[in-house]
C-alpha atoms as a PDB file:
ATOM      1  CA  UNK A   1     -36.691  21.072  25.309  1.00  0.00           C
ATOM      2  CA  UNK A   2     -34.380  19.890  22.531  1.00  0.00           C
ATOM      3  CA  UNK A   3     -33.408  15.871  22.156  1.00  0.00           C
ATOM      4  CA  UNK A   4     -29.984  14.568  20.883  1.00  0.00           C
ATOM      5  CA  UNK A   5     -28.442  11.194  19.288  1.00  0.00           C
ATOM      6  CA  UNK A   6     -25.031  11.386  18.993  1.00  0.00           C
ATOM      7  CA  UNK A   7     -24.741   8.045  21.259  1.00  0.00           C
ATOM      8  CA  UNK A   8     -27.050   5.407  21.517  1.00  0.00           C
ATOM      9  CA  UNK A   9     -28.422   2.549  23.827  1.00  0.00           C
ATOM     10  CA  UNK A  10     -30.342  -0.407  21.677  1.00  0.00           C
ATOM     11  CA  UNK A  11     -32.444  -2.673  23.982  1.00  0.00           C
ATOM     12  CA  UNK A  12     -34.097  -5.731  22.559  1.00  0.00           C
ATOM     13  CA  UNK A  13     -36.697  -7.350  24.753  1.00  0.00           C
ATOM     14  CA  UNK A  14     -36.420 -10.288  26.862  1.00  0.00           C
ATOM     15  CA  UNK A  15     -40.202 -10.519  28.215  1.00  0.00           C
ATOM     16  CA  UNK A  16     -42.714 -13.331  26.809  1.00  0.00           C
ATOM     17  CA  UNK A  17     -45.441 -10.679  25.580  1.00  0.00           C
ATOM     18  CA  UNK A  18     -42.885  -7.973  24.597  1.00  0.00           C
ATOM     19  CA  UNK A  19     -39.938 -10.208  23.119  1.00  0.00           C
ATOM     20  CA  UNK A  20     -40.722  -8.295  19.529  1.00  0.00           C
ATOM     21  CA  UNK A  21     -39.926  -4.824  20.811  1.00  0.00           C
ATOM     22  CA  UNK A  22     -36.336  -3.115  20.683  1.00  0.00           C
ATOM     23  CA  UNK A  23     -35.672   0.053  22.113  1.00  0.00           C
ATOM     24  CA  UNK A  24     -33.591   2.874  21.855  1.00  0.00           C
ATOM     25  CA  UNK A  25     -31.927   5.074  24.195  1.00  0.00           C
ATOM     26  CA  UNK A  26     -30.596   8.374  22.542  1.00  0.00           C
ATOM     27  CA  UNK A  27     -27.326   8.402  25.364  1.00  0.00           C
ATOM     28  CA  UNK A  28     -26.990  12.058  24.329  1.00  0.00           C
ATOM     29  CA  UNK A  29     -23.739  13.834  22.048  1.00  0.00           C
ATOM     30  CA  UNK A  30     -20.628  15.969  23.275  1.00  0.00           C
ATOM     31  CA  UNK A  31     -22.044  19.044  25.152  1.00  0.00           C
ATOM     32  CA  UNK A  32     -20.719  22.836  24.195  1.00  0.00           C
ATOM     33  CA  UNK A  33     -18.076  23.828  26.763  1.00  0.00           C
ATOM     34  CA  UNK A  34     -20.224  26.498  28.852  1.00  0.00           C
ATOM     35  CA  UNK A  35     -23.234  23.628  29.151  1.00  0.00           C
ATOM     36  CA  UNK A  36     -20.091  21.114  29.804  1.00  0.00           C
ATOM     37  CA  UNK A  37     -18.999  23.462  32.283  1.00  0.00           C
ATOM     38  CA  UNK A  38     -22.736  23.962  33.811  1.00  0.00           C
ATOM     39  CA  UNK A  39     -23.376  20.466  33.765  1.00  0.00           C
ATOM     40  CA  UNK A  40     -20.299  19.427  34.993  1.00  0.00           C
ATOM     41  CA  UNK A  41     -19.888  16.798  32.723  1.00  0.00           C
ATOM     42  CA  UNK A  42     -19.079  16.433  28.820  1.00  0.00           C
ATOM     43  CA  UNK A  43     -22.287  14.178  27.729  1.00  0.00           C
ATOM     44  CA  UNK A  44     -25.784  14.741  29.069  1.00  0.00           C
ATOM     45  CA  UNK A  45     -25.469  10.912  29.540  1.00  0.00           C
ATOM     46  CA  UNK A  46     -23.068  11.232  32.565  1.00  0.00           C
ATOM     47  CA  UNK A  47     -24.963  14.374  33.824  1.00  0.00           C
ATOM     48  CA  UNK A  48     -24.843  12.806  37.903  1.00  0.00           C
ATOM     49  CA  UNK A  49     -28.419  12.944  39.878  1.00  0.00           C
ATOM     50  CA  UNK A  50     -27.458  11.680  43.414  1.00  0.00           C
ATOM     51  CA  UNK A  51     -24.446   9.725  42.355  1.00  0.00           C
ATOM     52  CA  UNK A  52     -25.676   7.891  39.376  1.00  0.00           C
ATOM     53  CA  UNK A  53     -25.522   9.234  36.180  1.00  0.00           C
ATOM     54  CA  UNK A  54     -28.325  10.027  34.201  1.00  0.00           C
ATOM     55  CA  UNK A  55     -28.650   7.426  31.370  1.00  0.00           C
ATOM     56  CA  UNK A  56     -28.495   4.775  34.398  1.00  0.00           C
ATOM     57  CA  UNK A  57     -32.006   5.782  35.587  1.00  0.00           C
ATOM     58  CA  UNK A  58     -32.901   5.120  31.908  1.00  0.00           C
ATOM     59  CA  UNK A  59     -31.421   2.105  31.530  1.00  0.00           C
ATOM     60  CA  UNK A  60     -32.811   0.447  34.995  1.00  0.00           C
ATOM     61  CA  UNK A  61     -36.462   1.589  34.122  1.00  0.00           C
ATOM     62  CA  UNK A  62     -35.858  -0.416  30.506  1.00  0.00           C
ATOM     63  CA  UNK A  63     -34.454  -3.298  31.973  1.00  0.00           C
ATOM     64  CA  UNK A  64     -37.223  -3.453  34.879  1.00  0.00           C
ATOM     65  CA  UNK A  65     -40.068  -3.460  31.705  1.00  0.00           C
ATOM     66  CA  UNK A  66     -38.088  -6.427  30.594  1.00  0.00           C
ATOM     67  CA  UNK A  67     -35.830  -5.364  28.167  1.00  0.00           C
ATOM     68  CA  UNK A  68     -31.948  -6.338  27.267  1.00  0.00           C
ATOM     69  CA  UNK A  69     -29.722  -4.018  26.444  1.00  0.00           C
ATOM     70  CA  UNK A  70     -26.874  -3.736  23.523  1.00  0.00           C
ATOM     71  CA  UNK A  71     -24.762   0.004  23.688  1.00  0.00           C
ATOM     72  CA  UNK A  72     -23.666   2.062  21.182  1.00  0.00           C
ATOM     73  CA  UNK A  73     -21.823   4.432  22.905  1.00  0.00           C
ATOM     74  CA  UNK A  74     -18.258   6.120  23.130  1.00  0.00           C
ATOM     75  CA  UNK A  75     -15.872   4.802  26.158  1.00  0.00           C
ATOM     76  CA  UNK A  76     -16.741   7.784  28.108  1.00  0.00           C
ATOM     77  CA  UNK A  77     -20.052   6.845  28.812  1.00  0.00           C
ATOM     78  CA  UNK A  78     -19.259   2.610  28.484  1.00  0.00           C
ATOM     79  CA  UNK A  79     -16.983   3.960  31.421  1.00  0.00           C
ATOM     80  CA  UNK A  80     -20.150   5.161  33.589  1.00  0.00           C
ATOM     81  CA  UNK A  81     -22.234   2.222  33.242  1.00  0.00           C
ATOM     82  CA  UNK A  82     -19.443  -0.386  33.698  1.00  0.00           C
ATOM     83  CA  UNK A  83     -21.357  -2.657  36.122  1.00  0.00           C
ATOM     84  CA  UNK A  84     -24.264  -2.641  33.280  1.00  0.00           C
ATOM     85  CA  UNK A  85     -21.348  -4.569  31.340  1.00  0.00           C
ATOM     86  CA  UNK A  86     -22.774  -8.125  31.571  1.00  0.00           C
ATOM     87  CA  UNK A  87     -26.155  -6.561  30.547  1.00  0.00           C
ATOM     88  CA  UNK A  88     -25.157  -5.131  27.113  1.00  0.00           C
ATOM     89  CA  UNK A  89     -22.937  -5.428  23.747  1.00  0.00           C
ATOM     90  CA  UNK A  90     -21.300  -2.170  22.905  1.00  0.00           C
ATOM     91  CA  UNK A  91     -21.208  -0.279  19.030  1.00  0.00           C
ATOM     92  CA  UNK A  92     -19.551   2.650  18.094  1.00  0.00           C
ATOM     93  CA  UNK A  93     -21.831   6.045  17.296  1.00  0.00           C
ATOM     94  CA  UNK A  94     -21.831   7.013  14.116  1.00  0.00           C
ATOM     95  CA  UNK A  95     -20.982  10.614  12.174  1.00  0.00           C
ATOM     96  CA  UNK A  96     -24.183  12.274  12.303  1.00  0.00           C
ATOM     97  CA  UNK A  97     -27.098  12.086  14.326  1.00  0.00           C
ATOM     98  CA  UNK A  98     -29.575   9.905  11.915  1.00  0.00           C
ATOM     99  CA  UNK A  99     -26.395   7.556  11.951  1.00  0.00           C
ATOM    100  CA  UNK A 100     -26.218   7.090  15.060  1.00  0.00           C
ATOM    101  CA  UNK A 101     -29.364   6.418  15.226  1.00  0.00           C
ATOM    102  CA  UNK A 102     -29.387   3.615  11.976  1.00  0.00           C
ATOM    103  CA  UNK A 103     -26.354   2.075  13.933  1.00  0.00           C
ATOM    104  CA  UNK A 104     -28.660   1.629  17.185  1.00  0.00           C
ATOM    105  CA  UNK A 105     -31.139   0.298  15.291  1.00  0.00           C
ATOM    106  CA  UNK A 106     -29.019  -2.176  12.964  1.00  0.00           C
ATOM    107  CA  UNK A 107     -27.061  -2.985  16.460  1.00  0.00           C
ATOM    108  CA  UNK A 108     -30.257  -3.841  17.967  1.00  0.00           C
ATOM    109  CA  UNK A 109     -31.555  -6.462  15.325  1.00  0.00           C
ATOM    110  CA  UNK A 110     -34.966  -5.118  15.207  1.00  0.00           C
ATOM    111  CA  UNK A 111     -37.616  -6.653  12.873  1.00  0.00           C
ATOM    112  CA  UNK A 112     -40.451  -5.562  14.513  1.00  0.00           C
ATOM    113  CA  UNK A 113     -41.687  -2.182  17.279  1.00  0.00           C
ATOM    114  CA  UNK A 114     -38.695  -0.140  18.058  1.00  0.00           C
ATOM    115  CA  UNK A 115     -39.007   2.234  21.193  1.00  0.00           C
ATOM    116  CA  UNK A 116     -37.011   5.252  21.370  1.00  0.00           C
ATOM    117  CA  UNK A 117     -35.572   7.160  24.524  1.00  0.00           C
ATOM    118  CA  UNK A 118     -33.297   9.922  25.264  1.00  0.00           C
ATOM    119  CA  UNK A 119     -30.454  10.041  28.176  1.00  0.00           C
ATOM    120  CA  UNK A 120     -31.859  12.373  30.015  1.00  0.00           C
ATOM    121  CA  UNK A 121     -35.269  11.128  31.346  1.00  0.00           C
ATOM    122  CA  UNK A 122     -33.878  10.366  34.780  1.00  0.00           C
ATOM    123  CA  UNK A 123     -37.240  10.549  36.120  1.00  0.00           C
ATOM    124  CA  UNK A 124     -38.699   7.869  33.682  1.00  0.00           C
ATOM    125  CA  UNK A 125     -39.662   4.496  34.996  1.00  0.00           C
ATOM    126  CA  UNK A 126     -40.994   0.806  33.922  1.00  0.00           C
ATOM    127  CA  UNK A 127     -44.619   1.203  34.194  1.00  0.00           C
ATOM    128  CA  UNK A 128     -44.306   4.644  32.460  1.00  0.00           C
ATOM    129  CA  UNK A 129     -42.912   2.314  29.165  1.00  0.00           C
ATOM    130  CA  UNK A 130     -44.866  -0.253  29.908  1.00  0.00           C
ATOM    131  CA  UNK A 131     -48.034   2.304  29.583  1.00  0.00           C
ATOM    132  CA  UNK A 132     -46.860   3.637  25.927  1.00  0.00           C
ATOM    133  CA  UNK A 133     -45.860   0.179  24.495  1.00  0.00           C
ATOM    134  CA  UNK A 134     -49.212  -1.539  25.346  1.00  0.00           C
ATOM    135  CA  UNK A 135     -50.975   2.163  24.398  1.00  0.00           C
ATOM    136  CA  UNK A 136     -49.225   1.701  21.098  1.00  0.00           C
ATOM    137  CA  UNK A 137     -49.874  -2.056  20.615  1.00  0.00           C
ATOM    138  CA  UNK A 138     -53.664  -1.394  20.960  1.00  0.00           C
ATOM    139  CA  UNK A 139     -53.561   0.432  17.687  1.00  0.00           C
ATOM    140  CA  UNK A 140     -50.208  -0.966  15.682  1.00  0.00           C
ATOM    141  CA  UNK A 141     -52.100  -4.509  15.259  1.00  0.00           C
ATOM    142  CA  UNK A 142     -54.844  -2.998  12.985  1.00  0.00           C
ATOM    143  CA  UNK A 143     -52.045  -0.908  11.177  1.00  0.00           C
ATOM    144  CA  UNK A 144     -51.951  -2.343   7.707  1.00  0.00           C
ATOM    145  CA  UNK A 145     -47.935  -1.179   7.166  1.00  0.00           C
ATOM    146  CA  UNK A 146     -44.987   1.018   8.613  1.00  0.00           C
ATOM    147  CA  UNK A 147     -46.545   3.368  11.703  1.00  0.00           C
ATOM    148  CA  UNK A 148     -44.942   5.732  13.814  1.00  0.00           C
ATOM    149  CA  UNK A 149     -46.284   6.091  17.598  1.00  0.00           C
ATOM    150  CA  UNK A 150     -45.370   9.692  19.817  1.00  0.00           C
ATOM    151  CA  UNK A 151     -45.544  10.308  23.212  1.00  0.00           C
ATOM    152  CA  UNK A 152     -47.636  13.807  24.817  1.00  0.00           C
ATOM    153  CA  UNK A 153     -48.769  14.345  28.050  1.00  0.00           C
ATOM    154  CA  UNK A 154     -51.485  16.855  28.967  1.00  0.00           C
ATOM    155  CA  UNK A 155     -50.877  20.385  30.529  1.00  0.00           C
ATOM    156  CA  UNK A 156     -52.993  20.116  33.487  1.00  0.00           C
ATOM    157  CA  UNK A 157     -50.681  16.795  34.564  1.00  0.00           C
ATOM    158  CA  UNK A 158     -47.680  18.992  34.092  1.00  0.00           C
ATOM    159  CA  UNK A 159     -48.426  21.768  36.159  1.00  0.00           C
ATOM    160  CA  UNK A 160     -49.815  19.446  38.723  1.00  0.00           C
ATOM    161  CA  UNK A 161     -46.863  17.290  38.797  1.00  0.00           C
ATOM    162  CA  UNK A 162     -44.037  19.564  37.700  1.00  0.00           C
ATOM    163  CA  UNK A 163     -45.189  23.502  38.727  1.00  0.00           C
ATOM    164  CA  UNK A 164     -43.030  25.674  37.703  1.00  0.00           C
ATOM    165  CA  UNK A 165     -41.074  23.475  35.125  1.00  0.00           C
ATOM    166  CA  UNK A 166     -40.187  25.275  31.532  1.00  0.00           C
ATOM    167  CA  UNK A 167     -42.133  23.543  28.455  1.00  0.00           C
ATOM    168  CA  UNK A 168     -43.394  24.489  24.912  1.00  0.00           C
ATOM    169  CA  UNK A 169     -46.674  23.013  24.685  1.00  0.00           C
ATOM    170  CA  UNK A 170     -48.246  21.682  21.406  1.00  0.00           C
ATOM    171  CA  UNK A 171     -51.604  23.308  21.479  1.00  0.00           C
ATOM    172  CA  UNK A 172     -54.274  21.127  19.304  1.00  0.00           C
ATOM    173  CA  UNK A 173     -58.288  20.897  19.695  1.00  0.00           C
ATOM    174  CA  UNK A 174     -58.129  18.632  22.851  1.00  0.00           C
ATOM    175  CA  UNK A 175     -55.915  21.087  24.803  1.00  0.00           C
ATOM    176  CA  UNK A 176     -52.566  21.619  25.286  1.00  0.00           C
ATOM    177  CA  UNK A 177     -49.821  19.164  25.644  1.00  0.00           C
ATOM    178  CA  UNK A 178     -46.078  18.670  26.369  1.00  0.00           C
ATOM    179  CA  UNK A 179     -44.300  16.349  23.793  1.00  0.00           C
ATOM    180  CA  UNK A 180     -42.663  13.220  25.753  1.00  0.00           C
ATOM    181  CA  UNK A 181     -39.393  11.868  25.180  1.00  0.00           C
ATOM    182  CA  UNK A 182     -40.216   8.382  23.850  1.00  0.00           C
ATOM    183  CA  UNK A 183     -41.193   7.359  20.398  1.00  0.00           C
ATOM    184  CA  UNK A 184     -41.635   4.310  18.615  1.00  0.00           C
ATOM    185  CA  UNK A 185     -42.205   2.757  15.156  1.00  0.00           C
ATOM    186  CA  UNK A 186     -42.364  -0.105  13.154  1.00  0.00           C
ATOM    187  CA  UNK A 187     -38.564  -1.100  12.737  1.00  0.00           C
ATOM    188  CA  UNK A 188     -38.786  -0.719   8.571  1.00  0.00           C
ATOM    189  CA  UNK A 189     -40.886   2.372   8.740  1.00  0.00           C
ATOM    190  CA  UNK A 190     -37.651   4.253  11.103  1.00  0.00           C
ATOM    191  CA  UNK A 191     -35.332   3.109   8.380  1.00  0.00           C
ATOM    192  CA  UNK A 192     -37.210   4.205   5.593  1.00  0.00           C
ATOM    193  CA  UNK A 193     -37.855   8.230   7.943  1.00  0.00           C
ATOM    194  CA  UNK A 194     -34.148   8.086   8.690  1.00  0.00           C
ATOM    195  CA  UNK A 195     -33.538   7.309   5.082  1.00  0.00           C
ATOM    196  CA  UNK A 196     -35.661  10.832   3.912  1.00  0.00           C
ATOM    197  CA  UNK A 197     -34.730  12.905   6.827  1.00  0.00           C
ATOM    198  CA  UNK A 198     -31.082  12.129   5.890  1.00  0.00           C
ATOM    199  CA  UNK A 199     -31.811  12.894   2.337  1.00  0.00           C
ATOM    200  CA  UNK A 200     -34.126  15.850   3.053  1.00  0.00           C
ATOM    201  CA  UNK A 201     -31.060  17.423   5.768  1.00  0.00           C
ATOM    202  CA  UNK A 202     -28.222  17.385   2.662  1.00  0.00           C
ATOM    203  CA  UNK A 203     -31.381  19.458   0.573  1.00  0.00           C
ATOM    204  CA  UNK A 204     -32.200  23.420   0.825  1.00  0.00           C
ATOM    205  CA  UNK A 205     -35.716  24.065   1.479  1.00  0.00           C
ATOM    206  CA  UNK A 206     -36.075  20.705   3.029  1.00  0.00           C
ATOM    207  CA  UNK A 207     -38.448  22.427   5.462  1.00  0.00           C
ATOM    208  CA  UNK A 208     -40.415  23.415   2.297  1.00  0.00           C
ATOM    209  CA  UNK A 209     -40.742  20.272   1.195  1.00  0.00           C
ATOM    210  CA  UNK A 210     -42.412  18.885   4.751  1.00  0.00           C
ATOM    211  CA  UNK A 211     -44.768  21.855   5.050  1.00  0.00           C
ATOM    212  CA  UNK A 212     -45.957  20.838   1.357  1.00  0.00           C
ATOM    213  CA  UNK A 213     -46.316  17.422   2.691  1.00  0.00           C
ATOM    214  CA  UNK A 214     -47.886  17.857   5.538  1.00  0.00           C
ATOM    215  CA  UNK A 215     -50.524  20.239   3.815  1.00  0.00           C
ATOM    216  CA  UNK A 216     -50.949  24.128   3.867  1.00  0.00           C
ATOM    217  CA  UNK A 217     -54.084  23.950   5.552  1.00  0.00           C
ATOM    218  CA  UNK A 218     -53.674  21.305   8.299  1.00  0.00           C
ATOM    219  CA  UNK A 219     -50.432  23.904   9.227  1.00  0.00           C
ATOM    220  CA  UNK A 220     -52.805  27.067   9.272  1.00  0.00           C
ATOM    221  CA  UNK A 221     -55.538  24.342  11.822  1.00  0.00           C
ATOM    222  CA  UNK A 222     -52.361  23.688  14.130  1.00  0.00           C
ATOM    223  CA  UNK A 223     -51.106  27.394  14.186  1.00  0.00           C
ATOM    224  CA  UNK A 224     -54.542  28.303  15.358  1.00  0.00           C
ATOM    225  CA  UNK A 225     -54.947  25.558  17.672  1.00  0.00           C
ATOM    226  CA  UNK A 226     -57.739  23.912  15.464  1.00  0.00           C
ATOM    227  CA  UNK A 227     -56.532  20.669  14.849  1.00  0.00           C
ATOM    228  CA  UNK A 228     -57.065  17.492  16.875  1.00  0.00           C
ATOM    229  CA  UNK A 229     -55.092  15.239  17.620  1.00  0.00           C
ATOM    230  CA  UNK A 230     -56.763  12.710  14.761  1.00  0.00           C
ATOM    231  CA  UNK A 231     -55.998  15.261  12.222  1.00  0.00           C
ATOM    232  CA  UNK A 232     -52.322  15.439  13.273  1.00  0.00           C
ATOM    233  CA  UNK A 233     -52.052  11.751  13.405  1.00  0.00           C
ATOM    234  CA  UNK A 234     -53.048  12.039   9.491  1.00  0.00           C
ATOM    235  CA  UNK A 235     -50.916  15.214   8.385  1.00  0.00           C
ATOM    236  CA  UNK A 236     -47.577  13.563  10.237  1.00  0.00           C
ATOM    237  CA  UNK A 237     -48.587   9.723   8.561  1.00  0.00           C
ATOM    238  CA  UNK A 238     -48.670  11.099   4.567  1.00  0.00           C
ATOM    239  CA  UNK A 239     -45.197  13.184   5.801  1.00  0.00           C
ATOM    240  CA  UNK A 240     -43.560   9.970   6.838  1.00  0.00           C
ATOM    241  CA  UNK A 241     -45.598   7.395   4.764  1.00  0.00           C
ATOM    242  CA  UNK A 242     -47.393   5.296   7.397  1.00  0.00           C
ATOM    243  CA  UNK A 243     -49.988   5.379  10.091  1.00  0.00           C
ATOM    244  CA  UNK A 244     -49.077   7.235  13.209  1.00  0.00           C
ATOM    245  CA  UNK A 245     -50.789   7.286  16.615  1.00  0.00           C
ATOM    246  CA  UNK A 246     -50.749   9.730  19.268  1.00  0.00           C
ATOM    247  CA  UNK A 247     -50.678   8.316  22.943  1.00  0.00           C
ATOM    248  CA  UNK A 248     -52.070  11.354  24.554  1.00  0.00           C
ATOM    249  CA  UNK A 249     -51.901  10.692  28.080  1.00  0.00           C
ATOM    250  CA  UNK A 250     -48.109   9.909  29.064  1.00  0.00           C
ATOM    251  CA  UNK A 251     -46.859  10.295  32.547  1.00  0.00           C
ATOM    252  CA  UNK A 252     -45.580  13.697  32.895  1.00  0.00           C
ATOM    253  CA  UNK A 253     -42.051  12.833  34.120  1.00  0.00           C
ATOM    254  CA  UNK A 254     -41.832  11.278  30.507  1.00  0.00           C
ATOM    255  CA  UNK A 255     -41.438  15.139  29.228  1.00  0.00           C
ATOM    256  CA  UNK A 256     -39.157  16.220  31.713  1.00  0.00           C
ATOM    257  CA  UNK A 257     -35.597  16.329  30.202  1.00  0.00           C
ATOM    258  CA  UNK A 258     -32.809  18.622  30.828  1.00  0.00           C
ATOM    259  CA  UNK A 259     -31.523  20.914  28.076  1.00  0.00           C
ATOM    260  CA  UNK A 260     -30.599  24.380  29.906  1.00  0.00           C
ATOM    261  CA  UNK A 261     -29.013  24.929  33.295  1.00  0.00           C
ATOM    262  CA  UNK A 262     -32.319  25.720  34.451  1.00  0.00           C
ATOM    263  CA  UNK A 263     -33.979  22.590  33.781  1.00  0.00           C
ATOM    264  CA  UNK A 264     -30.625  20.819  35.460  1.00  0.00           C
ATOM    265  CA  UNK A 265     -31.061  23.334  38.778  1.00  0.00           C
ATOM    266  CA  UNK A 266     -35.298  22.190  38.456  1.00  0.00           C
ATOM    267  CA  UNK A 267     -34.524  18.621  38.817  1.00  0.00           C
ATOM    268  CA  UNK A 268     -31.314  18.317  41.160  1.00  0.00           C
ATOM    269  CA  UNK A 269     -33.130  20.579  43.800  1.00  0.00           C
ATOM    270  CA  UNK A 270     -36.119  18.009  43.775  1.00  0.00           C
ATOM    271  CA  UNK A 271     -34.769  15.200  42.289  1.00  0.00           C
ATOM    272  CA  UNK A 272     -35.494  12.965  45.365  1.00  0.00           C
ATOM    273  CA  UNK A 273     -39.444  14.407  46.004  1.00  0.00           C
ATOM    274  CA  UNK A 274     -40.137  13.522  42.062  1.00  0.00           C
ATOM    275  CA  UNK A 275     -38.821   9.974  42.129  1.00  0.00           C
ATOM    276  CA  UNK A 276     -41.145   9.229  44.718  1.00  0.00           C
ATOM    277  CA  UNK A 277     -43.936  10.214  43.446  1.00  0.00           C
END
């Protein structure tokens, strides 16, 4: 499962013990015209579950956790989410991914923890943020500069909550996991990665370059399902210069995007079951 930023959603929070955090939502690019087709619509943003469109179920499970919103997003999808228009400030995307991405987080004013979520979590929901940010600020306060947090959730949760359900699992010491949409990171240590993954995607061998960074050997531990989850915590910090933490037991439904038709097809025909779960 593949995530896109063409368009994005910057929340900054309104709630006494998380006003520091921003967040944002990746609102998802232009689709290809067979997915557009598929999906039947042009942006996995406006992708409809039950009437509402996807980035909707996003938004309402950021704004339950407490957070306002400010969009940077193209009229299309403004269009979709017009009675969120008291709610947010709009921006326009920018030309490239990382961009778009810099613009949500300039938009958004962030000094401080920045969360990051993709458009197509329709299944995500306030407690499941609220369980990552306060995961994340357990370990971010004895940080001693820029850190980086990631989302997995475990196999065994998958399968029990999502049989059948196509994923690529990371497999490290601990077991095997599925890598969740949301991210976050210190606010300067996003704008100093975007800053070398810009750089690093205008290079050849760029992929080089991280492999040498993140160490021969800790790639050859991974491969063979010998690292832990400490050891990639240390091998992804020296590649993006700061501490990073793994939060290893996300909510499932926090994996579950939609990037084929099959994945669509998985979640329409039980959309309703899942969300009550």
């Amino acid at each position: 499962m593949r995530r896109s930023s063409f368009i994005l959603l910057a929340l900054t929070s309104s709630e006494a013990n998380r006003g520091k955090w921003c967040a944002v939502i990746a609102a998802g690019g232009s689709l290809d015209s067979q997915l557009a087709r598929e999906f039947g619509s042009a942006s996995k943003a406006t992708v409809e579950f039950e009437g509402r469109p996807s980035v909707a179920f996003v938004l309402d499970a950021c704004l339950e956790a407490g957070l306002s919103t400010t969009l940077v997003a193209d009229e299309s999808v403004r269009a979709c989410i017009s009675d969120y228009s008291d709610r947010v400030a709009f921006a326009n995307p920018g030309e490239t991914n990382i961009r778009s991405a810099l613009h949500g987080l300039e938009t958004s004013g962030a000094t401080g923890p920045v969360l990051y979520l993709p458009c197509d979590l329709p299944l995500v929901r306030c407690d499941f943020i609220r369980h990552f940010i306060e995961a994340t600020e357990l370990r971010m306060h004895a940080s001693g500069g820029e850190w980086f947090s990631a989302a997995l959730s475990r196999k065994e949760e998958v399968e029990r909550l999502l049989p059948s359900a196509e994923f690529r699992y990371i497999r490290l010491r601990e077991g095997r996991f599925a890598a969740g949409g949301m991210f976050a990171a210190s606010a300067n240590g996003l704008r100093r990665a975007f800053g070398a993954l810009e750089t690093a995607s205008s290079r050849r061998k760029s992929i080089l370059r991280l492999v040498t960074r993140l160490g021969a050997l800790n790639l050859v531990r991974y491969l063979l399902g010998r690292a832990s989850i400490s050891d990639a915590e240390r091998a992804v910090g020296r590649a993006l210069g700061g501490d990073v933490f793994v939060v290893a037991d996300c909510h499932p439904f926090t994996a579950m995007d939609f990037d084929t038709v099959e994945d669509l097809q998985y979640l329409r025909q039980r959309f309703s079951s899942l969300r009550l779960e």
